[in-house]
N, C-alpha and C. Protein backbone atom coordinates (compact mmCIF):
# COMPACT_ATOMS: atom_id res chain seq x y z
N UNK A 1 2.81 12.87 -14.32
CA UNK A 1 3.00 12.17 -13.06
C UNK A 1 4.09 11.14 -13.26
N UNK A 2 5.02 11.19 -12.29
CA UNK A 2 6.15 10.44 -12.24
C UNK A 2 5.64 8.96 -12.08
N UNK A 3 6.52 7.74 -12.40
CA UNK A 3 6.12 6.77 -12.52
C UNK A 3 5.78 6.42 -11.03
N UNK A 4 6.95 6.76 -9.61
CA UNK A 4 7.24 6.42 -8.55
C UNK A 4 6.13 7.06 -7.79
N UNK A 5 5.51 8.40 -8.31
CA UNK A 5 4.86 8.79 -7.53
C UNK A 5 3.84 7.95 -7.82
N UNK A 6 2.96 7.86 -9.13
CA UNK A 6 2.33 6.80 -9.39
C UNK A 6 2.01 5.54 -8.10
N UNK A 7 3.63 5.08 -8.32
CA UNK A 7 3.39 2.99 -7.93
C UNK A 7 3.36 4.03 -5.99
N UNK A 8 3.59 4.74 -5.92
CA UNK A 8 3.63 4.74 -4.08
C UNK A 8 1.97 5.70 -3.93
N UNK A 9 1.00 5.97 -4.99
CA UNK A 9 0.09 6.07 -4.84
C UNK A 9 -0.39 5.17 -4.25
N UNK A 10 -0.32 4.15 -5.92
CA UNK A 10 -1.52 2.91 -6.02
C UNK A 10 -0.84 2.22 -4.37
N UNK A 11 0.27 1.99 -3.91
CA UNK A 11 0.21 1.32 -2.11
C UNK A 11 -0.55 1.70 -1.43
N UNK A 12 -0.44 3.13 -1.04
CA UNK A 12 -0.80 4.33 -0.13
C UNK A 12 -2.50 3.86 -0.77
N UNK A 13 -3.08 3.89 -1.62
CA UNK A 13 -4.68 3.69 -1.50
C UNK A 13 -4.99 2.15 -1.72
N UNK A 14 -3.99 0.91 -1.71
CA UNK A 14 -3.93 0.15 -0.98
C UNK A 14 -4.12 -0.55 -0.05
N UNK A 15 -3.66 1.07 0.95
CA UNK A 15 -3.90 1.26 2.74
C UNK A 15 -2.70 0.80 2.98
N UNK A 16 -2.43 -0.13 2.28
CA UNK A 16 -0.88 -0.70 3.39
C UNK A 16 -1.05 -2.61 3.42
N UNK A 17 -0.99 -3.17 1.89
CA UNK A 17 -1.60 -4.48 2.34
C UNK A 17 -0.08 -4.83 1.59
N UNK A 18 0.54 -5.91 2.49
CA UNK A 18 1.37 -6.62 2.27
C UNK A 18 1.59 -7.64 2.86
N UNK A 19 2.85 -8.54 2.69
CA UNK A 19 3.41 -9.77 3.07
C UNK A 19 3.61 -10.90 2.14
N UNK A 20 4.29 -11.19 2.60
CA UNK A 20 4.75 -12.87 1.53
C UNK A 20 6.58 -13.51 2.25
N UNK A 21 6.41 -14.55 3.50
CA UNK A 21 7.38 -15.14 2.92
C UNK A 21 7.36 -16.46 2.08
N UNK A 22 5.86 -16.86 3.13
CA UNK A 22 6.10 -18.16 2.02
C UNK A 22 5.02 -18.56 1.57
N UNK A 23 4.87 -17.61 -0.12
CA UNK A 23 3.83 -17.57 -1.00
C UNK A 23 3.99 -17.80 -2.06
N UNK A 24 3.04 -17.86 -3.11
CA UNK A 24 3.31 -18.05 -4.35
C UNK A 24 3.83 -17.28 -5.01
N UNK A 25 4.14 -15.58 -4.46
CA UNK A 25 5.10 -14.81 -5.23
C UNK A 25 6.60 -14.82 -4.40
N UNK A 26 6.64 -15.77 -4.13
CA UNK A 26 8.13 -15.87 -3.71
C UNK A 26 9.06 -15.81 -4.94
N UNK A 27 8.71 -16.55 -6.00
CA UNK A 27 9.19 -16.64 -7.13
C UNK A 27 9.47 -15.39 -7.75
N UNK A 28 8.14 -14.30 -7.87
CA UNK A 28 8.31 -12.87 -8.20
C UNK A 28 8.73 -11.83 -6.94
N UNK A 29 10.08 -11.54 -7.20
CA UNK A 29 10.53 -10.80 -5.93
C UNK A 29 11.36 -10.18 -7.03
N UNK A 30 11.30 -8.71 -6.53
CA UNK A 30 11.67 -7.44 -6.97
C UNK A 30 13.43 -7.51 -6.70
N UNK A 31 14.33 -7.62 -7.96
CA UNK A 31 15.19 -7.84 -7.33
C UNK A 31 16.03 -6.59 -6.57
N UNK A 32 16.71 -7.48 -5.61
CA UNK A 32 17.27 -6.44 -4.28
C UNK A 32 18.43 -5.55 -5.07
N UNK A 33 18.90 -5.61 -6.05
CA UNK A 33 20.01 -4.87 -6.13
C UNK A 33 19.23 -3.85 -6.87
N UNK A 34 18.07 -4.10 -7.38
CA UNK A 34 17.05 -2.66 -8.69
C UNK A 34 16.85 -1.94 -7.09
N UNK A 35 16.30 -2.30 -6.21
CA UNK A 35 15.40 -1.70 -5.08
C UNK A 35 16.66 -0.81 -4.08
N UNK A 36 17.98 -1.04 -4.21
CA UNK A 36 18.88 -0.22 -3.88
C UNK A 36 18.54 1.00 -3.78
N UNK A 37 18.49 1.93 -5.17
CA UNK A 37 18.37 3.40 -4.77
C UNK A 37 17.21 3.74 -4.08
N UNK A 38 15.80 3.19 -4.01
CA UNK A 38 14.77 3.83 -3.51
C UNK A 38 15.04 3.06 -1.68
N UNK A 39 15.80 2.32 -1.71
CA UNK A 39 16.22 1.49 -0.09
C UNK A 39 17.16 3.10 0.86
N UNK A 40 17.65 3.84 -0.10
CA UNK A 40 18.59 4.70 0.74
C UNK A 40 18.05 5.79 0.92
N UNK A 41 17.16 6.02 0.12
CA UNK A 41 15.93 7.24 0.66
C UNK A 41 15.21 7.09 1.88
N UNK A 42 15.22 7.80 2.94
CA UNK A 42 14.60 7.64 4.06
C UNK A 42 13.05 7.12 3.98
N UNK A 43 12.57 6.91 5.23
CA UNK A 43 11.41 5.95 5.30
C UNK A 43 10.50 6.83 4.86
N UNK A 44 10.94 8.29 5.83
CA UNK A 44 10.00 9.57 5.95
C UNK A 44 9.60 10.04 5.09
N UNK A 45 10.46 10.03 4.15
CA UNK A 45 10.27 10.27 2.83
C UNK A 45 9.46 10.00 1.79
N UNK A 46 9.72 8.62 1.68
CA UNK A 46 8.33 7.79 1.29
C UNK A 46 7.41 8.16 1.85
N UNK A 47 7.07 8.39 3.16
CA UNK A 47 5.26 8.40 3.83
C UNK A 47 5.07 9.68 3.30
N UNK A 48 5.95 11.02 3.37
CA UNK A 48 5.85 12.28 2.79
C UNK A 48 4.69 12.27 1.26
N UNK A 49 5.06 11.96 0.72
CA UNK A 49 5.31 11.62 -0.80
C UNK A 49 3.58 10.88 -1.07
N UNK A 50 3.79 9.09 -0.23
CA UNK A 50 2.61 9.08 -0.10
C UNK A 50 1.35 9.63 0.78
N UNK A 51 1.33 10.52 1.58
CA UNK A 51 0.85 11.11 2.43
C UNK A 51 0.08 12.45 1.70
N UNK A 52 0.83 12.26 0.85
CA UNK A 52 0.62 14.23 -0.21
C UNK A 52 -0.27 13.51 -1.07
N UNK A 53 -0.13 12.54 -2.33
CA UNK A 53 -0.80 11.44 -2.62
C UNK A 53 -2.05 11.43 -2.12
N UNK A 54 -1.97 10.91 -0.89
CA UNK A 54 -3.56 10.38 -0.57
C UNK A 54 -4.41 11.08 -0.13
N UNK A 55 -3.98 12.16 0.55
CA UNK A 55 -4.85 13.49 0.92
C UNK A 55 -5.61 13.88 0.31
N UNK A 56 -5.20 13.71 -1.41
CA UNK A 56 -5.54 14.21 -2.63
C UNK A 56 -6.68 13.39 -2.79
N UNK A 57 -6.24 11.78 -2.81
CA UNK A 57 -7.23 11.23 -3.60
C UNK A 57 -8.16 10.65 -2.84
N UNK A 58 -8.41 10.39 -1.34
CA UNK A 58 -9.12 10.31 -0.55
C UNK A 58 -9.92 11.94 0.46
N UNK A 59 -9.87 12.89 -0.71
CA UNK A 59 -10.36 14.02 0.06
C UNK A 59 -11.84 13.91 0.32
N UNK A 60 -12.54 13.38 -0.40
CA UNK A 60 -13.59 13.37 0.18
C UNK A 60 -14.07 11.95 0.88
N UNK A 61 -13.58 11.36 1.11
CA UNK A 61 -13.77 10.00 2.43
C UNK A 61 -13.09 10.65 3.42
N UNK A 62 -12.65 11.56 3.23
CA UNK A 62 -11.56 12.39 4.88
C UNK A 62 -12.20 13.56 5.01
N UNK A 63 -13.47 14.13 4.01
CA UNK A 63 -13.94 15.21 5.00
C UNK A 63 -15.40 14.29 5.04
N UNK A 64 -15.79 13.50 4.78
CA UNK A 64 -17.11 12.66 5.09
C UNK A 64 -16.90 11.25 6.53
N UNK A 65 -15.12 11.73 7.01
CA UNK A 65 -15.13 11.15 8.40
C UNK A 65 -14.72 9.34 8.28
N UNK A 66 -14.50 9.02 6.52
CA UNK A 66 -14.60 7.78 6.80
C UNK A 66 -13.21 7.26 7.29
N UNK A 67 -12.00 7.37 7.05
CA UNK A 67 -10.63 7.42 7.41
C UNK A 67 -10.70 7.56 9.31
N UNK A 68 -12.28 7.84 9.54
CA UNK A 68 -11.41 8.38 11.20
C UNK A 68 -11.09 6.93 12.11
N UNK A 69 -11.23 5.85 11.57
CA UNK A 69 -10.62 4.74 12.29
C UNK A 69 -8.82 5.02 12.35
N UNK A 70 -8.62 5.58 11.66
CA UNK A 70 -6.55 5.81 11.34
C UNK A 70 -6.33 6.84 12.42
N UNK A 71 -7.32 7.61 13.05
CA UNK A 71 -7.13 8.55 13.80
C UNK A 71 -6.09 8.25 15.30
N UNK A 72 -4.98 9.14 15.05
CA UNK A 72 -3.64 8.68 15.97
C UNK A 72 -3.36 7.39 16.19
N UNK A 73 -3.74 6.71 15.16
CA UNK A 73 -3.25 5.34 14.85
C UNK A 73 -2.53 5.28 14.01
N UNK A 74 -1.30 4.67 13.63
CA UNK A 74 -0.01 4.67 13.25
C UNK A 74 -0.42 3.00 12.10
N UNK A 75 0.01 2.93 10.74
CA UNK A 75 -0.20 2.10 10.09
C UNK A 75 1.32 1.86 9.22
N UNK A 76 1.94 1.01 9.26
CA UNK A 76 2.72 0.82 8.40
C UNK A 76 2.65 -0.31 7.19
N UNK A 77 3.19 0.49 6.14
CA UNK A 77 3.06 -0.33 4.77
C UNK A 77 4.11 -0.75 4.33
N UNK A 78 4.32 -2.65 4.29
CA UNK A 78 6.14 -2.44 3.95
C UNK A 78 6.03 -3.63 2.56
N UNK A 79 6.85 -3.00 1.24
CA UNK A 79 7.21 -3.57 0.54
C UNK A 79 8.44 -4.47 0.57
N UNK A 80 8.14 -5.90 1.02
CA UNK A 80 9.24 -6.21 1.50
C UNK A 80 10.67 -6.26 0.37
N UNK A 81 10.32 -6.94 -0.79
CA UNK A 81 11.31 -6.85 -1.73
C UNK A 81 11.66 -5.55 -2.14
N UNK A 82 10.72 -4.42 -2.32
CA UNK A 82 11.57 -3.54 -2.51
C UNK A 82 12.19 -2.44 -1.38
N UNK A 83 12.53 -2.86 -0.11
CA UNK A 83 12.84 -2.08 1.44
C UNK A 83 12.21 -0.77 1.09
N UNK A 84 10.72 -1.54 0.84
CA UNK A 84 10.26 0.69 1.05
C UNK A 84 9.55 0.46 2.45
N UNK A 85 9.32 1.14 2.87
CA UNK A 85 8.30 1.23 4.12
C UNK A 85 7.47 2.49 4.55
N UNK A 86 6.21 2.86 4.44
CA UNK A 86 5.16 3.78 4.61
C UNK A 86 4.72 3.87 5.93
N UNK A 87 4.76 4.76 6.68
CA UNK A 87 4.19 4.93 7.96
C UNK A 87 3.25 6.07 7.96
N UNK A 88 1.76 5.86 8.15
CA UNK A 88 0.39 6.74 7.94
C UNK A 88 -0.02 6.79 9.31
N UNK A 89 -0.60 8.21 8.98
CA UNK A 89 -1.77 8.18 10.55
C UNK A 89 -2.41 9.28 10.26
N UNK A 90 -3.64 9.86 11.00
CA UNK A 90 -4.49 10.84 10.73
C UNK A 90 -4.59 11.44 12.17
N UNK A 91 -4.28 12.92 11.44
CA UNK A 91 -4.65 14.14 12.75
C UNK A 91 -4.88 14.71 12.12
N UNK A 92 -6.31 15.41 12.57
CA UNK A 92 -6.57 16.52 12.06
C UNK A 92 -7.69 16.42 11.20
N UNK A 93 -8.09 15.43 11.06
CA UNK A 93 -8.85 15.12 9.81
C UNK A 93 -7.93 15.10 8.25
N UNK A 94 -6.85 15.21 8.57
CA UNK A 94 -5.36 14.50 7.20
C UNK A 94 -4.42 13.93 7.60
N UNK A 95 -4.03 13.11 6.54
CA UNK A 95 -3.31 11.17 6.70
C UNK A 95 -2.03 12.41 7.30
N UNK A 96 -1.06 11.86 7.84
CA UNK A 96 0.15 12.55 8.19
C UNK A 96 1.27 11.37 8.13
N UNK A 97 2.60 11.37 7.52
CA UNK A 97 3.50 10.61 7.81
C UNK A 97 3.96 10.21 9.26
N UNK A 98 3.89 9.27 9.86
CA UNK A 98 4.19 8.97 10.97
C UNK A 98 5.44 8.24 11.12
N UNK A 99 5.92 8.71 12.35
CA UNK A 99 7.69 7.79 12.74
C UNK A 99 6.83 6.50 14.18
N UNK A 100 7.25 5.83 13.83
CA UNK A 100 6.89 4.57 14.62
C UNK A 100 8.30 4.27 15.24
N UNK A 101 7.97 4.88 16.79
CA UNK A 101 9.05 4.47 18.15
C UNK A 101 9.00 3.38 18.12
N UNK A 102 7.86 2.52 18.36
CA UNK A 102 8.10 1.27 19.02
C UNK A 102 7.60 0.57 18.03
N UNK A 103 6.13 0.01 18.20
CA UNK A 103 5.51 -0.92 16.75
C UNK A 103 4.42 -0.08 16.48
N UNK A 104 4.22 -0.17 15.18
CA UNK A 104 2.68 0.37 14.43
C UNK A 104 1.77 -0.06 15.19
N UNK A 105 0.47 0.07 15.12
CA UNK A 105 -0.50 -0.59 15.81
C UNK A 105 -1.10 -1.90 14.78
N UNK A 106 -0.83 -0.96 13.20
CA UNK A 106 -1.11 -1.98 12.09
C UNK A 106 0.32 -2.20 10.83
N UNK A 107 0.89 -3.53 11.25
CA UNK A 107 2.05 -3.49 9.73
C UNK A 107 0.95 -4.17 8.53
N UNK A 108 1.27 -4.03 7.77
CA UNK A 108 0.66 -4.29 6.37
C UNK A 108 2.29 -4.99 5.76
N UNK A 109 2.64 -5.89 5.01
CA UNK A 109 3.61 -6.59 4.57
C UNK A 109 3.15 -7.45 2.94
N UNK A 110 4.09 -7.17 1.74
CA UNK A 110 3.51 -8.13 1.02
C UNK A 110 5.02 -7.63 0.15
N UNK A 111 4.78 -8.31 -1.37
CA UNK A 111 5.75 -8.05 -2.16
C UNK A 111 5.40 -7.17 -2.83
N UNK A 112 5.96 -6.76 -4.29
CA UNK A 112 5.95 -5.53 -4.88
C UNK A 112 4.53 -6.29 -5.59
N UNK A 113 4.44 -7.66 -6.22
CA UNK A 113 3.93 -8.20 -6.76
C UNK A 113 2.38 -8.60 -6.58
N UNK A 114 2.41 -8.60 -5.23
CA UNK A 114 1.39 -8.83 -4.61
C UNK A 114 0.29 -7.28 -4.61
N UNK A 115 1.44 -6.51 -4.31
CA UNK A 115 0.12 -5.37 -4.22
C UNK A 115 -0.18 -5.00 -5.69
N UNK A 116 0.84 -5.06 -6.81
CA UNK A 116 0.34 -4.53 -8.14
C UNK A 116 -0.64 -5.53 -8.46
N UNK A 117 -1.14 -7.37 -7.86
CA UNK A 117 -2.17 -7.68 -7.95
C UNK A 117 -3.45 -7.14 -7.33
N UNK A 118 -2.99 -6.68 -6.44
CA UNK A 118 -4.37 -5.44 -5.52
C UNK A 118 -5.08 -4.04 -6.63
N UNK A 119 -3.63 -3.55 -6.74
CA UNK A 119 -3.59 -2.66 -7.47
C UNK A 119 -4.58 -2.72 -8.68
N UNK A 120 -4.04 -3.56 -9.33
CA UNK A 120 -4.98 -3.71 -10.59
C UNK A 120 -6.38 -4.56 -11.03
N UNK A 121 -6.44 -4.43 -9.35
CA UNK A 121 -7.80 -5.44 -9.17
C UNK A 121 -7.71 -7.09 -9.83
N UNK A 122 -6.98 -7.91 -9.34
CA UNK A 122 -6.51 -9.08 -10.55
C UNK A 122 -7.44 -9.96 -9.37
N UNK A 123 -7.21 -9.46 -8.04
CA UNK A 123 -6.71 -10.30 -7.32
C UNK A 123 -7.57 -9.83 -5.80
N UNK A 124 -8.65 -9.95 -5.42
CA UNK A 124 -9.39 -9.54 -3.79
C UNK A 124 -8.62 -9.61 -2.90
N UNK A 125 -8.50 -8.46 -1.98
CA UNK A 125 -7.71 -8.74 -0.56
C UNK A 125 -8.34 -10.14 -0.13
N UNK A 126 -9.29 -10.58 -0.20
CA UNK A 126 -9.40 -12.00 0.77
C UNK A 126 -8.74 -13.26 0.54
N UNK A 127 -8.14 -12.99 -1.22
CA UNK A 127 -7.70 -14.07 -1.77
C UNK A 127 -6.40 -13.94 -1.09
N UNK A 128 -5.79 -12.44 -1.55
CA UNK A 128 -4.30 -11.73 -0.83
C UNK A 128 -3.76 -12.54 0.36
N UNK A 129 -4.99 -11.73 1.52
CA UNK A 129 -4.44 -12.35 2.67
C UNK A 129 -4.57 -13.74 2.83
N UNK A 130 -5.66 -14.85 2.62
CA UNK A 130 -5.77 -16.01 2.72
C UNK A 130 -4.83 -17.07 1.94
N UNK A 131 -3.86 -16.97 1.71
CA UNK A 131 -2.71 -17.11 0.50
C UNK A 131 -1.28 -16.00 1.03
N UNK A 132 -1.92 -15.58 2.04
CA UNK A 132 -0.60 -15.16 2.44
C UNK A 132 0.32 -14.06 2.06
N UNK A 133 0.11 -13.50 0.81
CA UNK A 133 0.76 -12.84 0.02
C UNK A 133 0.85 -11.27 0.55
N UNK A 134 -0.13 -11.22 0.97
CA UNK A 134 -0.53 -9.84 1.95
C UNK A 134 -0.52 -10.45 3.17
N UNK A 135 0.23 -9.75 4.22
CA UNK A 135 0.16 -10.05 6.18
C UNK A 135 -0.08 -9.23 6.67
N UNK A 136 -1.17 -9.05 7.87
CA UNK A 136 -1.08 -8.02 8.49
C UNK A 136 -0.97 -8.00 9.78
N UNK A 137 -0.72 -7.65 10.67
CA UNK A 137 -0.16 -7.74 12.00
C UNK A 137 -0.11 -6.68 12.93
N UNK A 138 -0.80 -7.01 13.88
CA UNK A 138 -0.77 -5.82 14.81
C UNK A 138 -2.83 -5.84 15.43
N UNK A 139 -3.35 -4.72 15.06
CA UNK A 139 -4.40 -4.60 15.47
C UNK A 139 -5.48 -5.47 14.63
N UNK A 140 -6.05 -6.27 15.21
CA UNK A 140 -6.74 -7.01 13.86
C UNK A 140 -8.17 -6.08 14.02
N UNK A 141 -8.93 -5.35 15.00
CA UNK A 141 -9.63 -4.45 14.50
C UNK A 141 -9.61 -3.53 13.50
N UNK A 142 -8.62 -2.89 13.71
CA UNK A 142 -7.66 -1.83 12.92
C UNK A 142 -7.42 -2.34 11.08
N UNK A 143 -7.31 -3.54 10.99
CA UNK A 143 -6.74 -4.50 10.18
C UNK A 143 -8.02 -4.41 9.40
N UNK A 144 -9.33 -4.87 9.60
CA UNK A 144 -10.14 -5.40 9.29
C UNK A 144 -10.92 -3.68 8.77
N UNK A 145 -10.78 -3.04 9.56
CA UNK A 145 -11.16 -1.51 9.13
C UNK A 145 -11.11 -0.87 7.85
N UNK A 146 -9.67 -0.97 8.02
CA UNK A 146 -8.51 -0.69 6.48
C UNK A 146 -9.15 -1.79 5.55
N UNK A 147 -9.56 -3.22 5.73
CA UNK A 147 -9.57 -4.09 4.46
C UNK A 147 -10.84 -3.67 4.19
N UNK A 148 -12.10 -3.16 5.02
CA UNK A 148 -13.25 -3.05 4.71
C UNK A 148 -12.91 -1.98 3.60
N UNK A 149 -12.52 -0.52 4.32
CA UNK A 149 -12.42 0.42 3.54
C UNK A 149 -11.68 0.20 1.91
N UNK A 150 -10.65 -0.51 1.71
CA UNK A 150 -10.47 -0.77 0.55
C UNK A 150 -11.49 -1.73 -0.14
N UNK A 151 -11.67 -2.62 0.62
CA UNK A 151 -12.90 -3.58 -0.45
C UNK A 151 -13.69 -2.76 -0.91
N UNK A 152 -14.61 -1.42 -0.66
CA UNK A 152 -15.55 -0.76 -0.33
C UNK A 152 -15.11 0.66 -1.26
N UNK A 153 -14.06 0.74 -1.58
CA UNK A 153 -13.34 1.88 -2.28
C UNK A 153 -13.94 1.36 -4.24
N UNK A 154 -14.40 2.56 -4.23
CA UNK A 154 -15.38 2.52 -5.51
C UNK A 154 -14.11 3.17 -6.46
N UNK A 155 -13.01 2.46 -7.17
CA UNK A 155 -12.06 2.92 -7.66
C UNK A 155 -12.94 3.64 -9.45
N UNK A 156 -13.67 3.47 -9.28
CA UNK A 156 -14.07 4.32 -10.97
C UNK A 156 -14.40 5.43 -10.51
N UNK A 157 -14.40 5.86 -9.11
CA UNK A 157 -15.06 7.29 -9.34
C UNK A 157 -14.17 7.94 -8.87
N UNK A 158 -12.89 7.76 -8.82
CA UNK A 158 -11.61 8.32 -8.01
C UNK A 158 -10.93 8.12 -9.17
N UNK A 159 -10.15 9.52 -10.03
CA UNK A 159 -9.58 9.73 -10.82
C UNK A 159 -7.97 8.82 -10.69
N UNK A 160 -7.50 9.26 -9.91
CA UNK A 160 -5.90 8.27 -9.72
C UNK A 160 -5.73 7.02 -9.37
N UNK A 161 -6.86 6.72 -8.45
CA UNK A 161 -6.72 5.37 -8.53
C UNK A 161 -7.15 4.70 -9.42
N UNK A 162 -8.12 5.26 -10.68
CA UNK A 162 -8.43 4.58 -11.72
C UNK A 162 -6.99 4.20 -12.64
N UNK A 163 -6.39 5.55 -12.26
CA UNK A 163 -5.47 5.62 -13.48
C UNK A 163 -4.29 4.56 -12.91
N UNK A 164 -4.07 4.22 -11.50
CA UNK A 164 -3.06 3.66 -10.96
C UNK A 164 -3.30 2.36 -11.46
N UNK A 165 -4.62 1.93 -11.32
CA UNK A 165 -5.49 0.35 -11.32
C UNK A 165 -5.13 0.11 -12.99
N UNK A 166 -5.15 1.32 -14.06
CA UNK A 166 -4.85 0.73 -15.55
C UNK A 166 -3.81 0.63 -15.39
N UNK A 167 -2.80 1.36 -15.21
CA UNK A 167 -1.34 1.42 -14.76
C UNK A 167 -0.54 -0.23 -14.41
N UNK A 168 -1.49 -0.90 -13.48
CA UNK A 168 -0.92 -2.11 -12.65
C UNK A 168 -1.41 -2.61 -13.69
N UNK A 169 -2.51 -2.85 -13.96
CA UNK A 169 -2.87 -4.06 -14.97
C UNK A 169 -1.79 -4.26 -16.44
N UNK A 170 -1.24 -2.94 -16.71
CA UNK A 170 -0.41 -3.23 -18.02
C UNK A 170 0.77 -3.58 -17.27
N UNK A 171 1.17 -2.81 -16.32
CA UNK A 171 2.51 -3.15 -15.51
C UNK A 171 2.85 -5.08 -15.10
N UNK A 172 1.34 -5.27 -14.93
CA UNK A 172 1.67 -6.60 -14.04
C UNK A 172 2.56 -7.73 -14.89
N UNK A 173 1.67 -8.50 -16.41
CA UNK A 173 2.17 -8.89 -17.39
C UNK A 173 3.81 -8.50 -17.74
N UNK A 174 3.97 -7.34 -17.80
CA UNK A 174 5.86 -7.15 -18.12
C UNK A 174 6.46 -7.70 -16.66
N UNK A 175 6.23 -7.25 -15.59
CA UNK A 175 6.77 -7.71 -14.29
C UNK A 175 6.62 -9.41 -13.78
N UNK A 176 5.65 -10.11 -14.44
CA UNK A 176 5.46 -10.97 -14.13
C UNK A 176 6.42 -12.05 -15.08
N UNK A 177 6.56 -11.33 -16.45
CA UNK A 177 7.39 -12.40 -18.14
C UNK A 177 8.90 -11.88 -16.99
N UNK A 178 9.49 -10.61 -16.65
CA UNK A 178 10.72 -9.98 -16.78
C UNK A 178 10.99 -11.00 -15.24
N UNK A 179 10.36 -10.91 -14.21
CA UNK A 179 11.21 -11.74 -12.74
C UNK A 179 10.55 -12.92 -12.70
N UNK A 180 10.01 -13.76 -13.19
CA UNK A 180 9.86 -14.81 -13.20
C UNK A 180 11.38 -15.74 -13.43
């Protein structure tokens, strides 16, 4: 498994939690000129990618119905330092990449930094969002859905996200000594 497919897993089962302008990882920001090549790859692309991803590793919370709050609801996930941006939604009973005409119903916003603290469990969405580091905007039903479902996501019994969650935890330490 590629490293990229990897880090746009661990977002994608995430859900989409981001934000930070003015947080304590302001300091750790992904710098803009590394985030270039994955900035010129289309958006679609990314949701593709993570969309194939999560199908996988949420197959059975998507045939046990729990995902059906995402249903033709449009969610976007944006890494702000590194210009990636994820757009999810569910038809069909599977996540599907979505193009957002107008606004998501849910943006999710944070830094690269912030979610590899999600990621590797360092760090509770409540701390995330209450600290700012994660924003979310748009549907706060919708919002609160997604945070349940991740709080609630039993990452030891889900093979990739285990492996994503060891992944962040060794990752975080080098990312945190290297952009500081």
């Amino acid at each position: 498994m590629s490293l990229h497919t990897a880090f746009s897993a661990n977002l994608i089962i995430l859900c989409s939690i981001q934000a930070m302008t003015d947080s304590p990882d302001k300091a750790l920001r992904f710098p803009r000129l590394l985030s270039l090549p994955l900035a010129v790859i289309p958006d679609r692309v990314h949701s593709t990618v993570v969309v194939t991803v999560l199908n996988r590793v949420f197959a059975s919370a998507l045939q046990e119905d729990e995902l059906d709050f995402l249903q033709d609801r449009t969610v976007r996930i944006h890494v702000q330092d590194m210009q990636l941006n994820f757009c999810i939604s569910l038809q069909q009973g599977r996540l599907i990449p979505s193009r957002v005409k107008n606004m998501p119903d849910l943006s999710i916003t944070g830094t690269l930094h912030a979610f590899l603290l999600l990621a590797a469990r360092c760090e509770d969405t409540d701390t995330l969002f209450f600290q700012r580091r994660l924003r979310m905007e748009g549907d706060t039903e919708l919002g609160l859905e997604v945070k349940n479902f991740l709080d609630g996501l039993d990452v030891d019994s889900l093979w990739l996200p285990r492996q994503v969650s060891s992944m962040a935890q060794k990752a975080l330490p080098l990312y945190e000594r290297t952009f500081r």
